[in-house]
PDB file of N, CA and C in Angstrom:
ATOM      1  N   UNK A   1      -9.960 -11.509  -2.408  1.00  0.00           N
ATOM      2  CA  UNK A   1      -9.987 -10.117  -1.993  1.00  0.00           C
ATOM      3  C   UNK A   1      -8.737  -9.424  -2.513  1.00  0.00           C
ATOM      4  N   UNK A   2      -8.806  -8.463  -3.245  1.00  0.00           N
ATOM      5  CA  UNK A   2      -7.782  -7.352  -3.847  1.00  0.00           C
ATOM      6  C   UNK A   2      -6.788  -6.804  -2.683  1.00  0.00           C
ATOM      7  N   UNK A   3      -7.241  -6.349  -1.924  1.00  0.00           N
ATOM      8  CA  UNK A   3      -7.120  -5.960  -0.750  1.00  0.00           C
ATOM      9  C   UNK A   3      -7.491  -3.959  -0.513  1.00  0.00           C
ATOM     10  N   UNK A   4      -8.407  -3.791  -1.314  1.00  0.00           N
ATOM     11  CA  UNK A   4      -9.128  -2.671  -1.657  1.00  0.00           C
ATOM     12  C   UNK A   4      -9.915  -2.189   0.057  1.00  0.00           C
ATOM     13  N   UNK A   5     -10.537  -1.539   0.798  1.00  0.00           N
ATOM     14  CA  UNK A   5     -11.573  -0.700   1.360  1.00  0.00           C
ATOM     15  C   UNK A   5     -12.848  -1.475   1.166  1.00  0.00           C
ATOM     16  N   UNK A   6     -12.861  -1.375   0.203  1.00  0.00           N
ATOM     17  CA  UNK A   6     -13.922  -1.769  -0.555  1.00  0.00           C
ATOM     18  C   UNK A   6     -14.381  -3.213  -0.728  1.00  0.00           C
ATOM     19  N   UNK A   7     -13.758  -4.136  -0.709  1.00  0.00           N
ATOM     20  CA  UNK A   7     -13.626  -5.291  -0.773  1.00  0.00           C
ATOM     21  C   UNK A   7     -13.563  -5.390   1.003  1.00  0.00           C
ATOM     22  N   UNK A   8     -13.165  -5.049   1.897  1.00  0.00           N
ATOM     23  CA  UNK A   8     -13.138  -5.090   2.851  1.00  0.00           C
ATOM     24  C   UNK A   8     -14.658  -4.936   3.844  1.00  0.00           C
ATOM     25  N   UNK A   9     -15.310  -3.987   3.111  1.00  0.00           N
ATOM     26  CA  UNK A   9     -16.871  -3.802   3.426  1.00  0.00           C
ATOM     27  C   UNK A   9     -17.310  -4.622   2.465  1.00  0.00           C
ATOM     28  N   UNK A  10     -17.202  -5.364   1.739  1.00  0.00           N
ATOM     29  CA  UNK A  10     -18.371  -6.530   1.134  1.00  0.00           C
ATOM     30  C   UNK A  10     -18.066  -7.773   2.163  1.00  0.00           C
ATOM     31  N   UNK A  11     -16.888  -7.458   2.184  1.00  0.00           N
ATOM     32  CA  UNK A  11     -16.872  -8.998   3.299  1.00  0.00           C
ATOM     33  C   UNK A  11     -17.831  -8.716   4.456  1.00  0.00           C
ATOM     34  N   UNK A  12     -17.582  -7.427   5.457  1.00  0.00           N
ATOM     35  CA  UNK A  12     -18.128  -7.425   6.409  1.00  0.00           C
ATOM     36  C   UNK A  12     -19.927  -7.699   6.126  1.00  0.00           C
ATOM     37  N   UNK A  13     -20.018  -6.788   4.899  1.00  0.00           N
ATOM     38  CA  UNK A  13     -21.240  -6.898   4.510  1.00  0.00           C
ATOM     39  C   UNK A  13     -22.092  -7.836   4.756  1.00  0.00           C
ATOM     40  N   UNK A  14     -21.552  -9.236   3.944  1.00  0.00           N
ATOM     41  CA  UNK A  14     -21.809 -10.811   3.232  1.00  0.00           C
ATOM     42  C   UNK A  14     -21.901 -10.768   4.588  1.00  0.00           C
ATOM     43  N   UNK A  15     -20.750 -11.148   5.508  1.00  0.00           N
ATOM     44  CA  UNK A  15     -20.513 -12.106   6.526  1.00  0.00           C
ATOM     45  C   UNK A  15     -21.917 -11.763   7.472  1.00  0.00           C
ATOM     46  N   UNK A  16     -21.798 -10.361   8.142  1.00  0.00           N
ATOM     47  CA  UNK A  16     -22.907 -10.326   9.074  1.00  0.00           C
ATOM     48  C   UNK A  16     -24.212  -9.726   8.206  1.00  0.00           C
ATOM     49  N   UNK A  17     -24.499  -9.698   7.127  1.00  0.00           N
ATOM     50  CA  UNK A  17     -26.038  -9.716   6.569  1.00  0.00           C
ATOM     51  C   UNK A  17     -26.283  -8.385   6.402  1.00  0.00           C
ATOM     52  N   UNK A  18     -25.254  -7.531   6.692  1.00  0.00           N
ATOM     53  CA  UNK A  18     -25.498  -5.696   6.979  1.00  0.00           C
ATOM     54  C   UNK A  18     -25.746  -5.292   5.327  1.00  0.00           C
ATOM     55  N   UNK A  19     -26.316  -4.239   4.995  1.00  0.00           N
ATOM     56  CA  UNK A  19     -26.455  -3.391   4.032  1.00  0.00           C
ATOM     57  C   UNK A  19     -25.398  -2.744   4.414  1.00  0.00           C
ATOM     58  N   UNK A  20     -24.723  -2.146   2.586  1.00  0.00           N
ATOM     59  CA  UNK A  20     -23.758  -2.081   2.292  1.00  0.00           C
ATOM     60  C   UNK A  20     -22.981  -0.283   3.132  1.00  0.00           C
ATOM     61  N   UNK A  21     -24.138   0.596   3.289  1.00  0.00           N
ATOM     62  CA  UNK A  21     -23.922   1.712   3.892  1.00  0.00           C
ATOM     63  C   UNK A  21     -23.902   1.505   5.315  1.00  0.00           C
ATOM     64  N   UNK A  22     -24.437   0.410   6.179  1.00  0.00           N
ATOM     65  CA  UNK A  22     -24.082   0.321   7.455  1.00  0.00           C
ATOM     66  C   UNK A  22     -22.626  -0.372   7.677  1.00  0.00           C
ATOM     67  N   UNK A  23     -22.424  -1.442   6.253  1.00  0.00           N
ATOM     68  CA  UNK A  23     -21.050  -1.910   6.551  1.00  0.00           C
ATOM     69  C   UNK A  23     -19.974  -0.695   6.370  1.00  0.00           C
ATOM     70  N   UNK A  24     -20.119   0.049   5.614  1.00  0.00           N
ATOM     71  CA  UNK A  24     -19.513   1.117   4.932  1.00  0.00           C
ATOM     72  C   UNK A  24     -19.191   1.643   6.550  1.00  0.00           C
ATOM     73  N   UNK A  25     -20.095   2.003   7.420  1.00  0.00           N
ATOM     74  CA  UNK A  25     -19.746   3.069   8.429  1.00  0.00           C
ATOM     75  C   UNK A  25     -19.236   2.019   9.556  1.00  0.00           C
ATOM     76  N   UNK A  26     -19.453   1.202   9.540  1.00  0.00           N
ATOM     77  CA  UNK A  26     -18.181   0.048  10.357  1.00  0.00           C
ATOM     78  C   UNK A  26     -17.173  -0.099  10.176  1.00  0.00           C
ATOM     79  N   UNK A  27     -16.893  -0.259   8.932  1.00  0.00           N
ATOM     80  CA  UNK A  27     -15.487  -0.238   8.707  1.00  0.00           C
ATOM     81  C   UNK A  27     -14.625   1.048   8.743  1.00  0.00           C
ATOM     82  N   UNK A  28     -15.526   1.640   8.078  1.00  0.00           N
ATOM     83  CA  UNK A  28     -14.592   3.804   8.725  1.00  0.00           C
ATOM     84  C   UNK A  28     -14.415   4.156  10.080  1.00  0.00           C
ATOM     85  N   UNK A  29     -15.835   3.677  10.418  1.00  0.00           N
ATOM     86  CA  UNK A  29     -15.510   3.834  12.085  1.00  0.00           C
ATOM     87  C   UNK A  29     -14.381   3.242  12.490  1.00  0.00           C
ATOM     88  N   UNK A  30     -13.908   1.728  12.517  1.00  0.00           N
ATOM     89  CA  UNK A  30     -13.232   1.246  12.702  1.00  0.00           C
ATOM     90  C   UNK A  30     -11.976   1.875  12.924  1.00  0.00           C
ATOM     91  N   UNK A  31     -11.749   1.882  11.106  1.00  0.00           N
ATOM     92  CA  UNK A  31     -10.657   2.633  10.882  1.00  0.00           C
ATOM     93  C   UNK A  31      -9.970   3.699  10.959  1.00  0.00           C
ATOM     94  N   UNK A  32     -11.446   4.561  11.609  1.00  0.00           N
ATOM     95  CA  UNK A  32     -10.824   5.822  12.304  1.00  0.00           C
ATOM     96  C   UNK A  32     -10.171   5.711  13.531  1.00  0.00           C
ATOM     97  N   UNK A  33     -10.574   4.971  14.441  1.00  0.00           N
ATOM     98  CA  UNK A  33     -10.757   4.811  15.625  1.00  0.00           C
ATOM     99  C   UNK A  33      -9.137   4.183  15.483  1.00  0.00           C
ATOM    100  N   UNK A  34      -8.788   3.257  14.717  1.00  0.00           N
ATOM    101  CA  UNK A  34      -7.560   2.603  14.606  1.00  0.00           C
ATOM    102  C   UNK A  34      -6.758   3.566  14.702  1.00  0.00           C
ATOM    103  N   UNK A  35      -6.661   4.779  13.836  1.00  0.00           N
ATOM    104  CA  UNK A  35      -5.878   5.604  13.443  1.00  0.00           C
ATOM    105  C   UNK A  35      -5.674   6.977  14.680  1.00  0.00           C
ATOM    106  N   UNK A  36      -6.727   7.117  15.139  1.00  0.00           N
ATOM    107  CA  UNK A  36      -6.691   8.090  16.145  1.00  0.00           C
ATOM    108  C   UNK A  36      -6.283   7.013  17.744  1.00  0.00           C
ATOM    109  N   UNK A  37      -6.363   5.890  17.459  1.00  0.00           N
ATOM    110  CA  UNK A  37      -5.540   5.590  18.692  1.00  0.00           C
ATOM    111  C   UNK A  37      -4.309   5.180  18.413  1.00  0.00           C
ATOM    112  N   UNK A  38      -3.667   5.231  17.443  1.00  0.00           N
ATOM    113  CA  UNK A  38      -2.261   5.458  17.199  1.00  0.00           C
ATOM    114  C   UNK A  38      -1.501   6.978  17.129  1.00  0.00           C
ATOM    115  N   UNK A  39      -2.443   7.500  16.529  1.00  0.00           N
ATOM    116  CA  UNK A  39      -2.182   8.953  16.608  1.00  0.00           C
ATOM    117  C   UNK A  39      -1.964   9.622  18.371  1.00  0.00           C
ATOM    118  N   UNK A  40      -2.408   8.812  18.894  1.00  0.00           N
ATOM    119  CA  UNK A  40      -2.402   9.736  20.621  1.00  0.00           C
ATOM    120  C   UNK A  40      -2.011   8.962  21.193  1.00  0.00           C
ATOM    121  N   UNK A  41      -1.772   7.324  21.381  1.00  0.00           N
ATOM    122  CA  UNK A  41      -1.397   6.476  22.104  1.00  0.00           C
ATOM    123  C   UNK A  41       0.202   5.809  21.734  1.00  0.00           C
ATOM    124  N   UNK A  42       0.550   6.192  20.160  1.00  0.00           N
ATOM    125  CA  UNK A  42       1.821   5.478  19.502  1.00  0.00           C
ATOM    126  C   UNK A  42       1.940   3.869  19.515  1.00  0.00           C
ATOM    127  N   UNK A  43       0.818   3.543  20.098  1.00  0.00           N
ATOM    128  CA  UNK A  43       0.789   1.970  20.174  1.00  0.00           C
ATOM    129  C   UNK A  43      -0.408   1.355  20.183  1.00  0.00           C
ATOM    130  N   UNK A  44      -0.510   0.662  19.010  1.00  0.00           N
ATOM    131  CA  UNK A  44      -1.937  -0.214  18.774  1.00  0.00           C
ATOM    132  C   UNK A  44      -1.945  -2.249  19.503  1.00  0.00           C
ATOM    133  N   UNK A  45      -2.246  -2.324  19.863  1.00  0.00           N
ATOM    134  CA  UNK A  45      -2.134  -4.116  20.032  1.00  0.00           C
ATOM    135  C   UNK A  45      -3.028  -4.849  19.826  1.00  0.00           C
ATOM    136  N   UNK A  46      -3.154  -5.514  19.201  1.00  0.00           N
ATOM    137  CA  UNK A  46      -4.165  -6.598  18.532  1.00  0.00           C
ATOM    138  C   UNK A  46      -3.624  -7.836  18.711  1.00  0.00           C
ATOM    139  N   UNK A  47      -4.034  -8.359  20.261  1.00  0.00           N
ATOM    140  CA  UNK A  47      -4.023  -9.994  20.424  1.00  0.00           C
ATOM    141  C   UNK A  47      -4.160 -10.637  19.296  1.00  0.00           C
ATOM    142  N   UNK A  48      -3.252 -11.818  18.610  1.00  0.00           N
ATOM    143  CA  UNK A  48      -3.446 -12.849  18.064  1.00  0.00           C
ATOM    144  C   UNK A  48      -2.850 -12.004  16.569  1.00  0.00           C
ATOM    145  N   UNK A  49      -3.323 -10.833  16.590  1.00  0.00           N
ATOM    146  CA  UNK A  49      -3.544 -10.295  14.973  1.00  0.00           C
ATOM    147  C   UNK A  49      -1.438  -9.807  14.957  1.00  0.00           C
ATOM    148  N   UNK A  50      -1.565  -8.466  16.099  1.00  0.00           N
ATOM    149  CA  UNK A  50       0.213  -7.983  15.915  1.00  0.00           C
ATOM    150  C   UNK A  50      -0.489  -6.498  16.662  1.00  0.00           C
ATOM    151  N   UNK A  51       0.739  -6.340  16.155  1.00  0.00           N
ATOM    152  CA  UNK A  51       1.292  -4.862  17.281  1.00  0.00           C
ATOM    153  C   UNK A  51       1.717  -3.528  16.468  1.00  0.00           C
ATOM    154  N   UNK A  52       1.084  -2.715  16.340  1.00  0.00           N
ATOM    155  CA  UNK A  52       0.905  -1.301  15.507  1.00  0.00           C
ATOM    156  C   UNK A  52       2.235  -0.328  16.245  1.00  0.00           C
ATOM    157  N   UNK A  53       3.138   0.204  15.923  1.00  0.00           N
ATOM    158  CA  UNK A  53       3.847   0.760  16.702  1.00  0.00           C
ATOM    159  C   UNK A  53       4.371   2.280  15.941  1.00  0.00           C
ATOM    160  N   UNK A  54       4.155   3.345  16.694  1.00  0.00           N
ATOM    161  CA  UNK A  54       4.634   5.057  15.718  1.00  0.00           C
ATOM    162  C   UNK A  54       6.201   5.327  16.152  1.00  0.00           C
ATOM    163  N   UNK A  55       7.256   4.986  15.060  1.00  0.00           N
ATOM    164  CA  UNK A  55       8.278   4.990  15.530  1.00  0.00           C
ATOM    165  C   UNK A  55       8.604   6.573  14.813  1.00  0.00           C
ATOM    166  N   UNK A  56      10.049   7.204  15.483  1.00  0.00           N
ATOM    167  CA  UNK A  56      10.353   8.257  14.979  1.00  0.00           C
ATOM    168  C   UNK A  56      11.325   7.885  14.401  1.00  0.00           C
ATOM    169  N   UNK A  57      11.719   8.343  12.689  1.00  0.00           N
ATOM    170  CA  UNK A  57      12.819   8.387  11.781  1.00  0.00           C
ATOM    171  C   UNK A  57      13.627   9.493  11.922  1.00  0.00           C
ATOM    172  N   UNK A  58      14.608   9.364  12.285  1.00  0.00           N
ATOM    173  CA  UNK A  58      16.047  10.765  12.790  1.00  0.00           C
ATOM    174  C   UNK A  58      16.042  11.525  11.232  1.00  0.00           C
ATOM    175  N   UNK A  59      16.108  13.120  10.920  1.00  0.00           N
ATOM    176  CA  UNK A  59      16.460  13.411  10.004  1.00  0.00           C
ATOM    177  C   UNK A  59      17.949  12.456   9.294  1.00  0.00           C
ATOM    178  N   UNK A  60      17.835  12.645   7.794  1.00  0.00           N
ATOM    179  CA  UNK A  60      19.021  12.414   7.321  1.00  0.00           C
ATOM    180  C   UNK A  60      19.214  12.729   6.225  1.00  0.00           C
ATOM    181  N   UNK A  61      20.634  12.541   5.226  1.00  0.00           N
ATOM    182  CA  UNK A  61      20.702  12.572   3.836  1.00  0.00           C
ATOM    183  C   UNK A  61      20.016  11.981   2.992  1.00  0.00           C
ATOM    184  N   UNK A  62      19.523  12.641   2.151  1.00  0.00           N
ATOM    185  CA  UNK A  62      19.622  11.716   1.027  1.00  0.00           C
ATOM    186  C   UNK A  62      19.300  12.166  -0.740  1.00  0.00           C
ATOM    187  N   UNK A  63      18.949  11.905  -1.265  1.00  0.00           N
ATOM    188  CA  UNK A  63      19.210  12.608  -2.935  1.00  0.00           C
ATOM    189  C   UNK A  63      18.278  12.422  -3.771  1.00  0.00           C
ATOM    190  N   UNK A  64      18.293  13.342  -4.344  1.00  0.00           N
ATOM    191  CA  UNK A  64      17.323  13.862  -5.134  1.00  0.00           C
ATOM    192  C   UNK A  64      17.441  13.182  -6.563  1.00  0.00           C
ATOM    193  N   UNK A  65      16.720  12.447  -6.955  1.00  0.00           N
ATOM    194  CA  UNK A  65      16.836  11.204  -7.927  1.00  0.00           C
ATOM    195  C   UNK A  65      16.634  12.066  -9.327  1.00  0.00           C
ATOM    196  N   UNK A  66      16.272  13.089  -9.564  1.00  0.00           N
ATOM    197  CA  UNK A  66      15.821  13.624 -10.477  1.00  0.00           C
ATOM    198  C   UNK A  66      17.234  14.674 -10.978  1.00  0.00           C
ATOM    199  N   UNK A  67      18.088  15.405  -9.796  1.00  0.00           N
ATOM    200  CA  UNK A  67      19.114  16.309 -10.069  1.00  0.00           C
ATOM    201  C   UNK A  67      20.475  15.553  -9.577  1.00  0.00           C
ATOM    202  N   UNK A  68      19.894  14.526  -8.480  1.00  0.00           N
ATOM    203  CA  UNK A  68      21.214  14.307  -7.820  1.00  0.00           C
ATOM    204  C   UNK A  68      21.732  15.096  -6.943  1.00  0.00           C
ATOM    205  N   UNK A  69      21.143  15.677  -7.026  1.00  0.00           N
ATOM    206  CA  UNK A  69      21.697  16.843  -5.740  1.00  0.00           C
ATOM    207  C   UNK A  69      21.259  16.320  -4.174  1.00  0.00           C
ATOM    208  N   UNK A  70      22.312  16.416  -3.057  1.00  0.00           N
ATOM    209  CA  UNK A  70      22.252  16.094  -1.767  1.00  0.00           C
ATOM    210  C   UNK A  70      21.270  16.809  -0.864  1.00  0.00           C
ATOM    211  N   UNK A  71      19.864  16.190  -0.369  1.00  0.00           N
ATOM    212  CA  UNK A  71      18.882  17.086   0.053  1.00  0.00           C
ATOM    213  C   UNK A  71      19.100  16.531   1.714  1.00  0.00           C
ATOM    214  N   UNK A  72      18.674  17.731   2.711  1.00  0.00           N
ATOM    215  CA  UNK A  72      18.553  16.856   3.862  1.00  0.00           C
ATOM    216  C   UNK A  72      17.298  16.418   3.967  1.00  0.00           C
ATOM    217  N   UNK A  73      16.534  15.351   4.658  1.00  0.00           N
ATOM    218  CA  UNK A  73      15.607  14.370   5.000  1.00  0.00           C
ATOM    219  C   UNK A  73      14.984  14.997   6.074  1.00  0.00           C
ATOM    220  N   UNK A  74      13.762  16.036   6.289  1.00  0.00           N
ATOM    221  CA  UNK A  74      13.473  16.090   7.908  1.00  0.00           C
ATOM    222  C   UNK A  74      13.189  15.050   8.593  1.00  0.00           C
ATOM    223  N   UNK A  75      13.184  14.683   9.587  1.00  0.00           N
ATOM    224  CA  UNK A  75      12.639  13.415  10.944  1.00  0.00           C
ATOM    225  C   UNK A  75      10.821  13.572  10.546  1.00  0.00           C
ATOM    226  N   UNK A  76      10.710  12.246  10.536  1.00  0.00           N
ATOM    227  CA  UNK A  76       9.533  11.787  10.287  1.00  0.00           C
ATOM    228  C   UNK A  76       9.075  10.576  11.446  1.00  0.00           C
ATOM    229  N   UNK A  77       7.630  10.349  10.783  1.00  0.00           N
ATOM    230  CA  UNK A  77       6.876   9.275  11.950  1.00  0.00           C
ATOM    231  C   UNK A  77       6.491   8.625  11.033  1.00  0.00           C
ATOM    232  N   UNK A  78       6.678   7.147  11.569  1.00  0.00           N
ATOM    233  CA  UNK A  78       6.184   6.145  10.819  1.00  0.00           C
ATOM    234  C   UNK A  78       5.423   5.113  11.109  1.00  0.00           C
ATOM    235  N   UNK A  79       4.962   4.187  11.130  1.00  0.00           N
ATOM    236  CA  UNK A  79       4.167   2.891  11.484  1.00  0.00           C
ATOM    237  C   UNK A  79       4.980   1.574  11.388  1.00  0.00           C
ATOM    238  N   UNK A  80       5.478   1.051  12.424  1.00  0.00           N
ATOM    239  CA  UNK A  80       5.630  -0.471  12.539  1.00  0.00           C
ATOM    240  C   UNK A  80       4.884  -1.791  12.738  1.00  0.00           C
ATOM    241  N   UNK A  81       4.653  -2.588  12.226  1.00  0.00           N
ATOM    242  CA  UNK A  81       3.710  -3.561  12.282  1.00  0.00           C
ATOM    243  C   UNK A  81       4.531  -4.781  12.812  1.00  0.00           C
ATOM    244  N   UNK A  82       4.303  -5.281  13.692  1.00  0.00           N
ATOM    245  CA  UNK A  82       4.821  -6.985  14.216  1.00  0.00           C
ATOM    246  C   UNK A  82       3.898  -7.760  13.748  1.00  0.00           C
ATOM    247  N   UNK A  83       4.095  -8.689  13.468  1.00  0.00           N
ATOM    248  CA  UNK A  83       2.650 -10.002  13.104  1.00  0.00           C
ATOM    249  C   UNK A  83       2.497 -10.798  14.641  1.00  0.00           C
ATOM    250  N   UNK A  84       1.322 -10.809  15.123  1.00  0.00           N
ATOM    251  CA  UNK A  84       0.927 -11.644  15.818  1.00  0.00           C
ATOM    252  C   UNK A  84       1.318 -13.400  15.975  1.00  0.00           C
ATOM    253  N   UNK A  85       0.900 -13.936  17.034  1.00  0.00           N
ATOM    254  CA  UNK A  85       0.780 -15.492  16.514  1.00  0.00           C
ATOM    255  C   UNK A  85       0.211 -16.215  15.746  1.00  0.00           C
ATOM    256  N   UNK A  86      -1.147 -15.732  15.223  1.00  0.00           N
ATOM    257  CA  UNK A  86      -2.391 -16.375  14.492  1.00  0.00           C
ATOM    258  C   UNK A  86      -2.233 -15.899  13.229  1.00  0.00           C
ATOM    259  N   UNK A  87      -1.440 -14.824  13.003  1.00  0.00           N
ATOM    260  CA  UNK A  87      -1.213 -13.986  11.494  1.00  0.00           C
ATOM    261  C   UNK A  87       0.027 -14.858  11.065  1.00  0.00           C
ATOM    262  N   UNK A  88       0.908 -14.694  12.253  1.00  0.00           N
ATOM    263  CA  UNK A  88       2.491 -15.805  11.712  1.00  0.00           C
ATOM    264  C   UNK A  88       2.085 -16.891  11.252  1.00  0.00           C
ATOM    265  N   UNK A  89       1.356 -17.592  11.812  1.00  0.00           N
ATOM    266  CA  UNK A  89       1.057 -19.090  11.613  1.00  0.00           C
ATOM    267  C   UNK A  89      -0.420 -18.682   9.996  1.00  0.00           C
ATOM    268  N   UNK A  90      -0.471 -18.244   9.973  1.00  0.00           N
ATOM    269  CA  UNK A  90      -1.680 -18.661   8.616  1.00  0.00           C
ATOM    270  C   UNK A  90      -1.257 -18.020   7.489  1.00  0.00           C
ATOM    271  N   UNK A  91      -0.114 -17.010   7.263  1.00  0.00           N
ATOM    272  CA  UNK A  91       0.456 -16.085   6.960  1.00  0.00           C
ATOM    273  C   UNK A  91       2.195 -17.261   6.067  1.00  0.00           C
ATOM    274  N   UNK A  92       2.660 -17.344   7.144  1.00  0.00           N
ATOM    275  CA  UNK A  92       4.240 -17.688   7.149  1.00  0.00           C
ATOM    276  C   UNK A  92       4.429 -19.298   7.447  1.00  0.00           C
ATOM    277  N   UNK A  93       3.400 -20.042   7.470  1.00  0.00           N
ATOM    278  CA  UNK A  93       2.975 -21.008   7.782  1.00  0.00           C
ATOM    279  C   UNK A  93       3.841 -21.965   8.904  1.00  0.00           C
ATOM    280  N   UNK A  94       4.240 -20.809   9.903  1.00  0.00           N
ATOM    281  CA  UNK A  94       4.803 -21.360  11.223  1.00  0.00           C
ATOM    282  C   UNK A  94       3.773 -21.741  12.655  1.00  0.00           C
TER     283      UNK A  94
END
């Protein structure tokens, strides 16, 4: 697996026998659903898998690679990921 969308719905596909437009709307669903409960909750948890977390980045400096010139950074939101136990261990082979 590439690690493509796409490749992601053939698996689901193969695995449970679905045609490719019902896997298609499983996996969006999914992935919406992932995204809008991070979006309103700031915290995803997935026993075994890890822990989704919306942290806030403080404005800051930093530069403009193209002039060099000193730009300020507004405060942003970002995504933290922890690895689970079952991801550590098949993953990091602990």
């Amino acid at each position: 697996m590439a690690g493509r969308k796409l490749d992601l719905i053939q698996r689901v596909s193969a695995a449970h026998d679905l045609p490719m437009p019902v896997a298609t709307k499983v996996v969006e669903a999914f992935l919406d659903t992932f995204i809008e409960a991070l979006a309103s909750e700031g915290r995803l948890e997935l026993r075994e898998f890890g822990t989704f977390r919306v942290r806030e980045r403080k404005s800051r400096m930093g530069r403009n690679p193209r002039t060099g010139a000193i730009v300020e950074l507004p405060p942003r939101r970002r995504v933290s990921f922890k690895m689970g136990r079952v991801m550590k261990r098949r993953i990091c082979g602990k």
